[in-house]
PDB file of N, CA and C in Angstrom:
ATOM      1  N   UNK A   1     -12.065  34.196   9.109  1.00  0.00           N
ATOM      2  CA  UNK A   1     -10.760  33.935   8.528  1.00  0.00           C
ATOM      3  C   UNK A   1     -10.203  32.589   8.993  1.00  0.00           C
ATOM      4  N   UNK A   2     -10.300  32.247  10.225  1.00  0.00           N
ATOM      5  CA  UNK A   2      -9.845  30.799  10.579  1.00  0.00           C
ATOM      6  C   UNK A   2     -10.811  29.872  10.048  1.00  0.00           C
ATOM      7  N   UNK A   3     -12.090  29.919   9.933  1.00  0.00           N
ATOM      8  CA  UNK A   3     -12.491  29.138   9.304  1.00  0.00           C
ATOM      9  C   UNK A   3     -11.980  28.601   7.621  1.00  0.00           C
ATOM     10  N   UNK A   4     -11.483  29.789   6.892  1.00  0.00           N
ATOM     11  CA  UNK A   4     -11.013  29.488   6.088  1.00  0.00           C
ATOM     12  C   UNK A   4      -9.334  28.711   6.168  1.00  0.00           C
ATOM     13  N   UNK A   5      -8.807  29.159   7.281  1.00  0.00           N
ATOM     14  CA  UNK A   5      -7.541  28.346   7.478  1.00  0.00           C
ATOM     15  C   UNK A   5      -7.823  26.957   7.224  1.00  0.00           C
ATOM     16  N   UNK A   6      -8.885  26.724   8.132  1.00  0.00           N
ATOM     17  CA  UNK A   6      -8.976  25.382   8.507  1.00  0.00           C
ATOM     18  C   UNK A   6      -9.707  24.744   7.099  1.00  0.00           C
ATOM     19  N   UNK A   7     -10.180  25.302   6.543  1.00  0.00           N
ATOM     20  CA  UNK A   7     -10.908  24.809   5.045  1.00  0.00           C
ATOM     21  C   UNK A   7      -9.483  24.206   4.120  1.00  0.00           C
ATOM     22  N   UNK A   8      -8.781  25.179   4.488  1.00  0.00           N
ATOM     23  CA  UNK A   8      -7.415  25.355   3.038  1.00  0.00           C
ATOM     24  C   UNK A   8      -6.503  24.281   3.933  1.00  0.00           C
ATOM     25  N   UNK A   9      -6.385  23.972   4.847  1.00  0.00           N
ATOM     26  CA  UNK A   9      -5.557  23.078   5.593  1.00  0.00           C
ATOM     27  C   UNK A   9      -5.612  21.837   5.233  1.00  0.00           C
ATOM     28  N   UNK A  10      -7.126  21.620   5.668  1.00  0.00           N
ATOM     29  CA  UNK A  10      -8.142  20.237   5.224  1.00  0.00           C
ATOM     30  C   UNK A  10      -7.942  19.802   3.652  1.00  0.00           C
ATOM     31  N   UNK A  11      -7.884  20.368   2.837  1.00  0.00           N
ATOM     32  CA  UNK A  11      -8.081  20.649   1.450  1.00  0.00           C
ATOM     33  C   UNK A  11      -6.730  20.311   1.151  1.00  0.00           C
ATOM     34  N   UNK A  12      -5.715  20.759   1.377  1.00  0.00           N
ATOM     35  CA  UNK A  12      -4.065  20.521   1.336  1.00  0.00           C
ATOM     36  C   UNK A  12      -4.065  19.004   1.868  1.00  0.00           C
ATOM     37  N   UNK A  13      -4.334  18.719   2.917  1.00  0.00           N
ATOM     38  CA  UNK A  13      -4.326  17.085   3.484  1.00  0.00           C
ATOM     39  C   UNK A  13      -4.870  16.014   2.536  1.00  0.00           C
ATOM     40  N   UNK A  14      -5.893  16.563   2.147  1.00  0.00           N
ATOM     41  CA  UNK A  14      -6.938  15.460   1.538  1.00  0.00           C
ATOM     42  C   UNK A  14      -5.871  15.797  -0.209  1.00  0.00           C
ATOM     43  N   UNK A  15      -5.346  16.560  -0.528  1.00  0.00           N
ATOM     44  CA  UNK A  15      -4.560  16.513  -1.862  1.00  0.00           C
ATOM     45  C   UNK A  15      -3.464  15.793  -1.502  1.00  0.00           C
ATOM     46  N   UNK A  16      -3.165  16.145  -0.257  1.00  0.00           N
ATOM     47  CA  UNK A  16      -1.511  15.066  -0.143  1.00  0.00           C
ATOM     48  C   UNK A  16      -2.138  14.001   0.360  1.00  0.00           C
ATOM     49  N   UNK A  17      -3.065  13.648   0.663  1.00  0.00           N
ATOM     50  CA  UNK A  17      -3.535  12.264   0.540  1.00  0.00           C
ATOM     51  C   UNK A  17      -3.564  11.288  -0.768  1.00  0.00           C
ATOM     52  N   UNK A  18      -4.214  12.388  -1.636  1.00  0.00           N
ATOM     53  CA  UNK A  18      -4.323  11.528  -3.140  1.00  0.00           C
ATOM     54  C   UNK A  18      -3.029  11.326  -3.918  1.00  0.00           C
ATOM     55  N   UNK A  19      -2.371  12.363  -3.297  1.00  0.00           N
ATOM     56  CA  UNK A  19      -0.859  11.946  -4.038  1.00  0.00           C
ATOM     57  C   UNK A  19      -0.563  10.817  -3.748  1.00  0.00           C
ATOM     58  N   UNK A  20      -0.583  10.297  -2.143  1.00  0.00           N
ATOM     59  CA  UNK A  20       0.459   9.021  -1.476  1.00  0.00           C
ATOM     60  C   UNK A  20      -0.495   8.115  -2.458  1.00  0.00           C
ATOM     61  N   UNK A  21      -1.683   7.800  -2.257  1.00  0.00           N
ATOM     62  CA  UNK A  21      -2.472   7.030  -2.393  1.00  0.00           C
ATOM     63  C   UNK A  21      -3.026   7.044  -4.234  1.00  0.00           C
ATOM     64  N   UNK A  22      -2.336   8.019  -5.214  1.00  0.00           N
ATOM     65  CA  UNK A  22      -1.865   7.698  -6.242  1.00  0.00           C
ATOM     66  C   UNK A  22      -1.429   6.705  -7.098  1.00  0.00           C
ATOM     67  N   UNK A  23      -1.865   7.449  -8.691  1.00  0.00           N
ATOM     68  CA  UNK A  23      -1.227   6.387  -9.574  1.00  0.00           C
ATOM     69  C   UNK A  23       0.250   6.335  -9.016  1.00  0.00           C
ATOM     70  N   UNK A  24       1.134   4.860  -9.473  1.00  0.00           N
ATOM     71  CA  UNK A  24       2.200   4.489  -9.327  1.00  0.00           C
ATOM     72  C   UNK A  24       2.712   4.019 -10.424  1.00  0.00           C
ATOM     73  N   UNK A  25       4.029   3.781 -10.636  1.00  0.00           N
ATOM     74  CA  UNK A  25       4.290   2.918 -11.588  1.00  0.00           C
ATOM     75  C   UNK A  25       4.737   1.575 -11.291  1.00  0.00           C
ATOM     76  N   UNK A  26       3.359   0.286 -11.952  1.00  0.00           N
ATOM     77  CA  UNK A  26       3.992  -0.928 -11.284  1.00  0.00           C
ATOM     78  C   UNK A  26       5.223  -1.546 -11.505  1.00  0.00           C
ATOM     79  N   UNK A  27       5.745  -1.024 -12.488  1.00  0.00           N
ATOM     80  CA  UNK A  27       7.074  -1.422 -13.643  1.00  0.00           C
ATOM     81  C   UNK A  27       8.173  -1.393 -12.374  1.00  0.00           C
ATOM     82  N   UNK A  28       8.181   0.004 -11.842  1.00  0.00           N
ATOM     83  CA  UNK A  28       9.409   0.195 -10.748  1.00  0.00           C
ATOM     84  C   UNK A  28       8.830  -0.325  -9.396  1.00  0.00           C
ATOM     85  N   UNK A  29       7.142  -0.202  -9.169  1.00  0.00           N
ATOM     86  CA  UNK A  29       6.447  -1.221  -8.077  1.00  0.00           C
ATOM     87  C   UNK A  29       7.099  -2.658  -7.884  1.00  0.00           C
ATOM     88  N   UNK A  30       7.790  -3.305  -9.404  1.00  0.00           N
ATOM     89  CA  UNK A  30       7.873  -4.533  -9.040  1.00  0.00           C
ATOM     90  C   UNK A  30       9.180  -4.642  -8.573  1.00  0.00           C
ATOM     91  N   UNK A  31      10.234  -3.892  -8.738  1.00  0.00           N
ATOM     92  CA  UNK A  31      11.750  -3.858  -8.143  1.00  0.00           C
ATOM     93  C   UNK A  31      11.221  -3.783  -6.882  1.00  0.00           C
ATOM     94  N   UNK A  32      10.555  -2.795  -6.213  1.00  0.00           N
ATOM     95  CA  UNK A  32      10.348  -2.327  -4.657  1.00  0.00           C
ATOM     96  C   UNK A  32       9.902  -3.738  -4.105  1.00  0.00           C
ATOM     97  N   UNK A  33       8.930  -4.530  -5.068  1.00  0.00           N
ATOM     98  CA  UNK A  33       8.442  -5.790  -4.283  1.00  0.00           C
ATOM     99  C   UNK A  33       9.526  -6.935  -4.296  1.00  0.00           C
ATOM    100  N   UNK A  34      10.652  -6.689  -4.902  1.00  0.00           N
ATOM    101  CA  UNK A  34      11.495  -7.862  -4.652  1.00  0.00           C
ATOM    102  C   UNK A  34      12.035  -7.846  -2.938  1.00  0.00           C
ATOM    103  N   UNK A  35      11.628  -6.616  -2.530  1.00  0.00           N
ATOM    104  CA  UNK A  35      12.055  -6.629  -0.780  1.00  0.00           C
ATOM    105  C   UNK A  35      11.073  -7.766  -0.449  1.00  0.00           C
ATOM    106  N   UNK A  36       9.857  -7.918  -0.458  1.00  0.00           N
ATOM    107  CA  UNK A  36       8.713  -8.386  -0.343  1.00  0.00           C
ATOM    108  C   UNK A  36       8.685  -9.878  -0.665  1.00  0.00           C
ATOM    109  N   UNK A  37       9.210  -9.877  -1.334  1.00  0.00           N
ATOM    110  CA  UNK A  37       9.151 -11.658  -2.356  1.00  0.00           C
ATOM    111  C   UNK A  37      10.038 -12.403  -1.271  1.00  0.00           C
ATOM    112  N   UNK A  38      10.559 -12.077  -0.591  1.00  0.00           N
ATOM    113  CA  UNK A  38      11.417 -12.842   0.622  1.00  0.00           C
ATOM    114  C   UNK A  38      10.451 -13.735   1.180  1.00  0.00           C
ATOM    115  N   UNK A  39       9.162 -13.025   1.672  1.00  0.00           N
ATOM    116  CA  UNK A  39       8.295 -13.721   2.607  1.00  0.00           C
ATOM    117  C   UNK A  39       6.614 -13.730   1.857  1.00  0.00           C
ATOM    118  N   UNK A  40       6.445 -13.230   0.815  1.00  0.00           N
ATOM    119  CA  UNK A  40       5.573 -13.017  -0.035  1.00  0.00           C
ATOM    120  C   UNK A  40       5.659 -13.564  -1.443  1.00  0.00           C
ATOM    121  N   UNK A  41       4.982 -15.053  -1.747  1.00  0.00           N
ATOM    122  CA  UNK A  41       4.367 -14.810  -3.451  1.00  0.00           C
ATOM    123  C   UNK A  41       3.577 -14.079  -4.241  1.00  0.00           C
ATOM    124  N   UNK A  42       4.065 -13.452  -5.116  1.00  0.00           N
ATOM    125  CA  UNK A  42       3.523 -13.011  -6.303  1.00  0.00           C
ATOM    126  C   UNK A  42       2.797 -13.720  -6.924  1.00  0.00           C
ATOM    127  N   UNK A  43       2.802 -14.915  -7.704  1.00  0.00           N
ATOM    128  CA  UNK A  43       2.357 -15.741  -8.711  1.00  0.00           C
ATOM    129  C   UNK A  43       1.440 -16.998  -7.805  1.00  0.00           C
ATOM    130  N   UNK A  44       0.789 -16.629  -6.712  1.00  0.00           N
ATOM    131  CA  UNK A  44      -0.094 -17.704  -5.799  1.00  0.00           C
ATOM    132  C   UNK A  44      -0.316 -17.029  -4.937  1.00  0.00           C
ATOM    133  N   UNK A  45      -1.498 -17.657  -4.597  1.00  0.00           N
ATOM    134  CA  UNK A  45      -2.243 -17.263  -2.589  1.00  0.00           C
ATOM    135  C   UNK A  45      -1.187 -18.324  -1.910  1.00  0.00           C
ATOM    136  N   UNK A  46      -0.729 -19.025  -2.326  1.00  0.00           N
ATOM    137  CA  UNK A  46       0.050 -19.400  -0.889  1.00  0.00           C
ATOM    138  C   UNK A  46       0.813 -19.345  -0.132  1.00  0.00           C
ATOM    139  N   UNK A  47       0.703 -19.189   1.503  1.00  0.00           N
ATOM    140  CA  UNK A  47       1.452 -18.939   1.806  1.00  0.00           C
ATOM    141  C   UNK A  47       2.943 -19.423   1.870  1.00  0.00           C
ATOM    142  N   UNK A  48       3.946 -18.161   1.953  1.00  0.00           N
ATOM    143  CA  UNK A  48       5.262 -18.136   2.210  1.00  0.00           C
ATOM    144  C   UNK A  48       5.720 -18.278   3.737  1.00  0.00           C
ATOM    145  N   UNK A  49       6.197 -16.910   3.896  1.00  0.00           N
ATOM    146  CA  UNK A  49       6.490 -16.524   5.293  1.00  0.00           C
ATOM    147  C   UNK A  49       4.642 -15.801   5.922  1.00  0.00           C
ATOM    148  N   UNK A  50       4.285 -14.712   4.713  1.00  0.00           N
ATOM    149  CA  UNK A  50       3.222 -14.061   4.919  1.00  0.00           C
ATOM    150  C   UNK A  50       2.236 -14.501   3.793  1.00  0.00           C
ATOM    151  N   UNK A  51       1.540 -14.382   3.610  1.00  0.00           N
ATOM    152  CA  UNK A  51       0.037 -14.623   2.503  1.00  0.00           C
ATOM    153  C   UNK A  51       0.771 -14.235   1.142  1.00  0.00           C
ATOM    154  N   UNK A  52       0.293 -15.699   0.254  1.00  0.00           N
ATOM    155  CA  UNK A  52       0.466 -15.319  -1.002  1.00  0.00           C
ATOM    156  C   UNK A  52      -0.710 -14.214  -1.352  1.00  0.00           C
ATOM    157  N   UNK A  53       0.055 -13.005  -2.297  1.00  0.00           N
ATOM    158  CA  UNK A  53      -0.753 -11.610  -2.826  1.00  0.00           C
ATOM    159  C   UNK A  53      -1.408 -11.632  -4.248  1.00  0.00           C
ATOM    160  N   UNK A  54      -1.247 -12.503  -4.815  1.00  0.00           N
ATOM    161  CA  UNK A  54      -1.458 -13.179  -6.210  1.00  0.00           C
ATOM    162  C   UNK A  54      -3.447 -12.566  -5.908  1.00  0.00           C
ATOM    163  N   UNK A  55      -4.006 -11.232  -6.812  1.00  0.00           N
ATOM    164  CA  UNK A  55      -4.996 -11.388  -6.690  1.00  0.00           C
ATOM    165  C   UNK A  55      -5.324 -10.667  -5.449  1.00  0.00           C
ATOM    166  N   UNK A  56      -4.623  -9.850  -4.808  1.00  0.00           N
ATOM    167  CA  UNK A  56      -5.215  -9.001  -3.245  1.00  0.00           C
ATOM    168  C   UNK A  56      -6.149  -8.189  -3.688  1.00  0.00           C
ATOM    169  N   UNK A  57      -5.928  -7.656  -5.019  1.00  0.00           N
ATOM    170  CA  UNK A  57      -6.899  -6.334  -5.437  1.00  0.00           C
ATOM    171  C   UNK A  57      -8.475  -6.999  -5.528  1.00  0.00           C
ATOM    172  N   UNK A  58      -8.477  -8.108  -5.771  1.00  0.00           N
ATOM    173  CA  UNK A  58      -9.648  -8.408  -6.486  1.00  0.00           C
ATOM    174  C   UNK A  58     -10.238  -9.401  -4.766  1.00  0.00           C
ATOM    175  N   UNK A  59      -9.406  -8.948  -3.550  1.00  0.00           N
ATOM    176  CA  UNK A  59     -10.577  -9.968  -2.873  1.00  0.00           C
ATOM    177  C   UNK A  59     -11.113  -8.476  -1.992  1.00  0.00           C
ATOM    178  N   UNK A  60     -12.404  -9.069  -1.355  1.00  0.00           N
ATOM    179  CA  UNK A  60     -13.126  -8.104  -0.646  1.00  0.00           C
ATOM    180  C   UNK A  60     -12.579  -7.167   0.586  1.00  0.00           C
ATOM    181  N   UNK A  61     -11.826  -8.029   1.467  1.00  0.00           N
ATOM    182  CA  UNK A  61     -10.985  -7.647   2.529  1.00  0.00           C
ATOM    183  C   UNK A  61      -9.642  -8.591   2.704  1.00  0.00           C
ATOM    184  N   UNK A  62      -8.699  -7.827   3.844  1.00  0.00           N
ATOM    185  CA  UNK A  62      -7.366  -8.055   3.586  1.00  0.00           C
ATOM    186  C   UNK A  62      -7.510  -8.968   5.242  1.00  0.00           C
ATOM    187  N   UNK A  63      -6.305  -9.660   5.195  1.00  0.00           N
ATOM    188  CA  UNK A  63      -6.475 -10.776   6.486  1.00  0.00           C
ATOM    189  C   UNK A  63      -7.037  -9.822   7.663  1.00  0.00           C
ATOM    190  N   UNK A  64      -7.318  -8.642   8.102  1.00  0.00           N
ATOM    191  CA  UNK A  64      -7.532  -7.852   9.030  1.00  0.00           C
ATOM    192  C   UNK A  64      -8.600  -7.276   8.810  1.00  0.00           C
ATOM    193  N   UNK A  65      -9.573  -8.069   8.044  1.00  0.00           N
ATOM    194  CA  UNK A  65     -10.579  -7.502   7.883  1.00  0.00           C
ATOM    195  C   UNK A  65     -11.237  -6.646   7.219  1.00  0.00           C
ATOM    196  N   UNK A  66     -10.363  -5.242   7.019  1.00  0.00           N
ATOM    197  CA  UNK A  66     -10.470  -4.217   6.892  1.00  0.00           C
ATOM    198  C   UNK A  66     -10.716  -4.207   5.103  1.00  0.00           C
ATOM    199  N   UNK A  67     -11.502  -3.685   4.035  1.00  0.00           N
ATOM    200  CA  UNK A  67     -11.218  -3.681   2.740  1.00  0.00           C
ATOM    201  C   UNK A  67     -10.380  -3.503   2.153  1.00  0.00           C
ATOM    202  N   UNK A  68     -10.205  -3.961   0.917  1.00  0.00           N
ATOM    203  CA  UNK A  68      -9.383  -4.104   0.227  1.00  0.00           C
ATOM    204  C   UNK A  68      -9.391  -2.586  -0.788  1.00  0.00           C
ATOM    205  N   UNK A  69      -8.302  -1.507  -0.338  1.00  0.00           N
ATOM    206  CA  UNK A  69      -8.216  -0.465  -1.196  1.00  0.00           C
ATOM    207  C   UNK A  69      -6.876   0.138  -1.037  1.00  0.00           C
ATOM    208  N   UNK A  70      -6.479   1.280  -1.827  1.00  0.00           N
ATOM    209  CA  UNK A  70      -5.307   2.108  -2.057  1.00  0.00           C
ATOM    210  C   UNK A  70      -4.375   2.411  -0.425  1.00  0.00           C
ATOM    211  N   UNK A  71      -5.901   3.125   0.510  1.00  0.00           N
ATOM    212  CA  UNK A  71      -5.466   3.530   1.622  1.00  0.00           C
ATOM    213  C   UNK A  71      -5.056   2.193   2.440  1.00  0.00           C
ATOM    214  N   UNK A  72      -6.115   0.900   2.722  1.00  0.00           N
ATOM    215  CA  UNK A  72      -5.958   0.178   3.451  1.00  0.00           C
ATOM    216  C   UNK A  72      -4.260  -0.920   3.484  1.00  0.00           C
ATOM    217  N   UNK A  73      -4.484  -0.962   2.149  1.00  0.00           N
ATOM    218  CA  UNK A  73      -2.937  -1.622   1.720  1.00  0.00           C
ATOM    219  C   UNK A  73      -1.945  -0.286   1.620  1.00  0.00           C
ATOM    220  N   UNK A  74      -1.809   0.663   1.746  1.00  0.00           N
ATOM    221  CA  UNK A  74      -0.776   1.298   2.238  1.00  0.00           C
ATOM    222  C   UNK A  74      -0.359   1.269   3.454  1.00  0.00           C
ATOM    223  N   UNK A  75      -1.580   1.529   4.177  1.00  0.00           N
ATOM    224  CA  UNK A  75      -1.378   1.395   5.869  1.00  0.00           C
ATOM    225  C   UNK A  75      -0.879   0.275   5.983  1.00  0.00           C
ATOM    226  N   UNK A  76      -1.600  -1.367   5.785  1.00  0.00           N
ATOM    227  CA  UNK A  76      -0.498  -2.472   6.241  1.00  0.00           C
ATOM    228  C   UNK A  76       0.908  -2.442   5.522  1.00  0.00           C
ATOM    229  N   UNK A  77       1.572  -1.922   4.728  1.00  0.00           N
ATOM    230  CA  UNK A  77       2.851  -2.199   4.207  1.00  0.00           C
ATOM    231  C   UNK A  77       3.602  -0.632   4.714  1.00  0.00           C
ATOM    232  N   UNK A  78       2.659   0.326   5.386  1.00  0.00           N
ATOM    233  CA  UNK A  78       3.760   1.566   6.406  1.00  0.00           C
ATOM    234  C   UNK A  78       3.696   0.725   7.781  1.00  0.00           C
ATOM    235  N   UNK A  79       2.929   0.052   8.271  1.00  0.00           N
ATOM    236  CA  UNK A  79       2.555  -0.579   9.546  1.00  0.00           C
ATOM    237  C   UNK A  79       2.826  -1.990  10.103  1.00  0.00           C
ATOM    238  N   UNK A  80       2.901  -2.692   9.213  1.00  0.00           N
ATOM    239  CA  UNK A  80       2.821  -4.094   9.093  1.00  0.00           C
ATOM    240  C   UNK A  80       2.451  -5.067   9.949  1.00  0.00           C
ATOM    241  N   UNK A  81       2.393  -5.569  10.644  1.00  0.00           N
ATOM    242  CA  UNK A  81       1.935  -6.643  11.701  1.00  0.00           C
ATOM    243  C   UNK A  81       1.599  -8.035  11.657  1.00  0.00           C
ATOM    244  N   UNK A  82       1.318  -8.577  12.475  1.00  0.00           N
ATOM    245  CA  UNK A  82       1.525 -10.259  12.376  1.00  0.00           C
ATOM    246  C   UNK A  82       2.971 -11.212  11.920  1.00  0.00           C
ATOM    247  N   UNK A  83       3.891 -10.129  12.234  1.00  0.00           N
ATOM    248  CA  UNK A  83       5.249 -10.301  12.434  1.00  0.00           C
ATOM    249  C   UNK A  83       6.186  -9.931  10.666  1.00  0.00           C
ATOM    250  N   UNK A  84       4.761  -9.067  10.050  1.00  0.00           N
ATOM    251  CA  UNK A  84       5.811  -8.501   8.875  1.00  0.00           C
ATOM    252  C   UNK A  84       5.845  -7.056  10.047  1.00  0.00           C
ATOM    253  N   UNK A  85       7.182  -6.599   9.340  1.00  0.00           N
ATOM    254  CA  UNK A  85       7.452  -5.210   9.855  1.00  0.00           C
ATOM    255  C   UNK A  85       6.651  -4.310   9.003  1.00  0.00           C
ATOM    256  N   UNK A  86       7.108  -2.985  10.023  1.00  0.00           N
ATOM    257  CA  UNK A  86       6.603  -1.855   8.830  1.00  0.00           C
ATOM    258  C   UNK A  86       7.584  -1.084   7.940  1.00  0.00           C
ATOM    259  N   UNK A  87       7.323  -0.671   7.344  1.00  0.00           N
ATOM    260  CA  UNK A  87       8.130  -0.185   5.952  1.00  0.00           C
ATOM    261  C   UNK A  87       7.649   1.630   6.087  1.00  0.00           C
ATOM    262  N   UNK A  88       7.383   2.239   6.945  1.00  0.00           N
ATOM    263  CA  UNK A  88       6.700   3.602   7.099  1.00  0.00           C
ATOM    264  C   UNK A  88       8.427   4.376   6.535  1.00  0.00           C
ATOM    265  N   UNK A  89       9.404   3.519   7.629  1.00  0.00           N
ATOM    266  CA  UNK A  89      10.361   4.767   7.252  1.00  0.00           C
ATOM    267  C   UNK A  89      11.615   4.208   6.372  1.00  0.00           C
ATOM    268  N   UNK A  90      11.014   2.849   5.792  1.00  0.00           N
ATOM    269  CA  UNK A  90      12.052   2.068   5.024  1.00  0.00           C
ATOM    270  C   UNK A  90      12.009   2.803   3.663  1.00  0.00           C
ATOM    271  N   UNK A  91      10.472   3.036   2.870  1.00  0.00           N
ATOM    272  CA  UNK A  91       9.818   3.058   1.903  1.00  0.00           C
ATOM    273  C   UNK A  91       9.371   5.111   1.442  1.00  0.00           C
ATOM    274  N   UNK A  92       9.584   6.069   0.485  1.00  0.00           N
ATOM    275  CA  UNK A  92       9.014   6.694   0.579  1.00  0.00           C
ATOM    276  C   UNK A  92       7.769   6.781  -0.276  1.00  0.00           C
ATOM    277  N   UNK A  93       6.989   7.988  -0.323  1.00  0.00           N
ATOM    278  CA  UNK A  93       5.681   7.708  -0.820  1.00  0.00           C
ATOM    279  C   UNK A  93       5.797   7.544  -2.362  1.00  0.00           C
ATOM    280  N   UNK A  94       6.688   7.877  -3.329  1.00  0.00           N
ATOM    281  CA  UNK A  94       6.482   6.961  -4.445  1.00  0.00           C
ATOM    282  C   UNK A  94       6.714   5.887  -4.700  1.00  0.00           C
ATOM    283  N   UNK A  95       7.576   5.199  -3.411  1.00  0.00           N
ATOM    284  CA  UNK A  95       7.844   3.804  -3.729  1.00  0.00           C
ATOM    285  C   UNK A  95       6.890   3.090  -3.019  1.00  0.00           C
ATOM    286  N   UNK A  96       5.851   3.735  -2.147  1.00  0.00           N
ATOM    287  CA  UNK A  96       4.607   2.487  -1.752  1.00  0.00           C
ATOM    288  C   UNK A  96       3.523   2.762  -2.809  1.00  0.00           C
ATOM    289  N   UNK A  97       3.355   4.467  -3.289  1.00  0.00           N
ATOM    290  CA  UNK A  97       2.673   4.182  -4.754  1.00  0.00           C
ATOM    291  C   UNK A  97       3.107   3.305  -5.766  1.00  0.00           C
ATOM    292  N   UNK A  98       4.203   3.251  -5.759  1.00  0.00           N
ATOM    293  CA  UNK A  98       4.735   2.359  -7.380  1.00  0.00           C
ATOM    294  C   UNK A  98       4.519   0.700  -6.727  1.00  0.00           C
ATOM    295  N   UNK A  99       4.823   0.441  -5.303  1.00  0.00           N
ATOM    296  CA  UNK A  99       3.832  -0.682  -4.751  1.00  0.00           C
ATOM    297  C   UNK A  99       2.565  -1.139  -4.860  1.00  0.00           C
ATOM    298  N   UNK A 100       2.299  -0.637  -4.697  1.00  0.00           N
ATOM    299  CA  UNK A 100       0.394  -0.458  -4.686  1.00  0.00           C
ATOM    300  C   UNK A 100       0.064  -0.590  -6.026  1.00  0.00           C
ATOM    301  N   UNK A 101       0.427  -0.132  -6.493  1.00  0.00           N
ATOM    302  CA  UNK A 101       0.007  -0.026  -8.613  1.00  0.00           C
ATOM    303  C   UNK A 101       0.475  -1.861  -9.072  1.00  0.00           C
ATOM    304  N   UNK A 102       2.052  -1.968  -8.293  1.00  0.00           N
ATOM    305  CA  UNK A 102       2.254  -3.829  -9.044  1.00  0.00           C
ATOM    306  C   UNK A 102       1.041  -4.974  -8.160  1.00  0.00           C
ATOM    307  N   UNK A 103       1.150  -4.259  -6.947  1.00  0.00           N
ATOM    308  CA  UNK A 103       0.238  -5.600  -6.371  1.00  0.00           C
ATOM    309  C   UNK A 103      -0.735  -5.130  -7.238  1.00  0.00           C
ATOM    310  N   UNK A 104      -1.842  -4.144  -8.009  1.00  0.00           N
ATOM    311  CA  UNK A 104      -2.889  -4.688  -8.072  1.00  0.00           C
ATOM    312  C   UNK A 104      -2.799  -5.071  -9.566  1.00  0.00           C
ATOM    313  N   UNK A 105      -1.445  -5.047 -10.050  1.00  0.00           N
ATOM    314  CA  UNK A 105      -1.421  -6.319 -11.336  1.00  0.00           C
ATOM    315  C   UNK A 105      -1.164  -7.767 -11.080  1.00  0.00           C
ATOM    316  N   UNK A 106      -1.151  -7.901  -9.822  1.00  0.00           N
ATOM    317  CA  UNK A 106      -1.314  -9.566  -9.349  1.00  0.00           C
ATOM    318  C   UNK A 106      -2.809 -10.002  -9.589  1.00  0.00           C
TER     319      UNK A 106
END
């Protein structure tokens, strides 16, 4: 029986995973990124305050190395670092989905 706890637990996590890490809508993604546009271009790689995003979806990895996907760019914009903040308890999870969906129309 605990084995099955732990099956149905796991199973619940990995679904509320796909939710955060969900379609979004970039339409309302792009209001959420006007927080962002302070220190971030949209329309170029160059830098602002932080790295122009113009095109993040389409490069291999993100300045940290790490690849370029749904989970990895959620984590840097709940986490942030290299002197952007994090947004974990600024942002809730449909507004870093509806994030995630406009950056990857850059």
């Amino acid at each position: 029986m605990k084995k099955f706890q732990y099956l149905a637990a796991a199973c619940a996590l990995l679904c509320g995973s796909t939710t955060v890490y969900g379609a979004g809508d970039a339409k309302k993604g792009q209001e959420v990124f006007d927080q962002c546009a302070v220190c971030h271009n949209a329309d170029s790689t160059e830098k602002k305050m932080g790295p122009g995003l113009k095109g993040l979806f389409k490069n291999k990895a993100l300045g940290n190395g790490k690849p370029v996907n749904d989970a990895n760019v959620t984590n840097k914009i709940n986490e942030g670092g290299n002197g952007m903040p994090g947004y974990k308890d600024m942002l809730n999870d449909a507004e870093r989905a509806n994030l995630v969906a406009y950056l990857k129309t850059l």
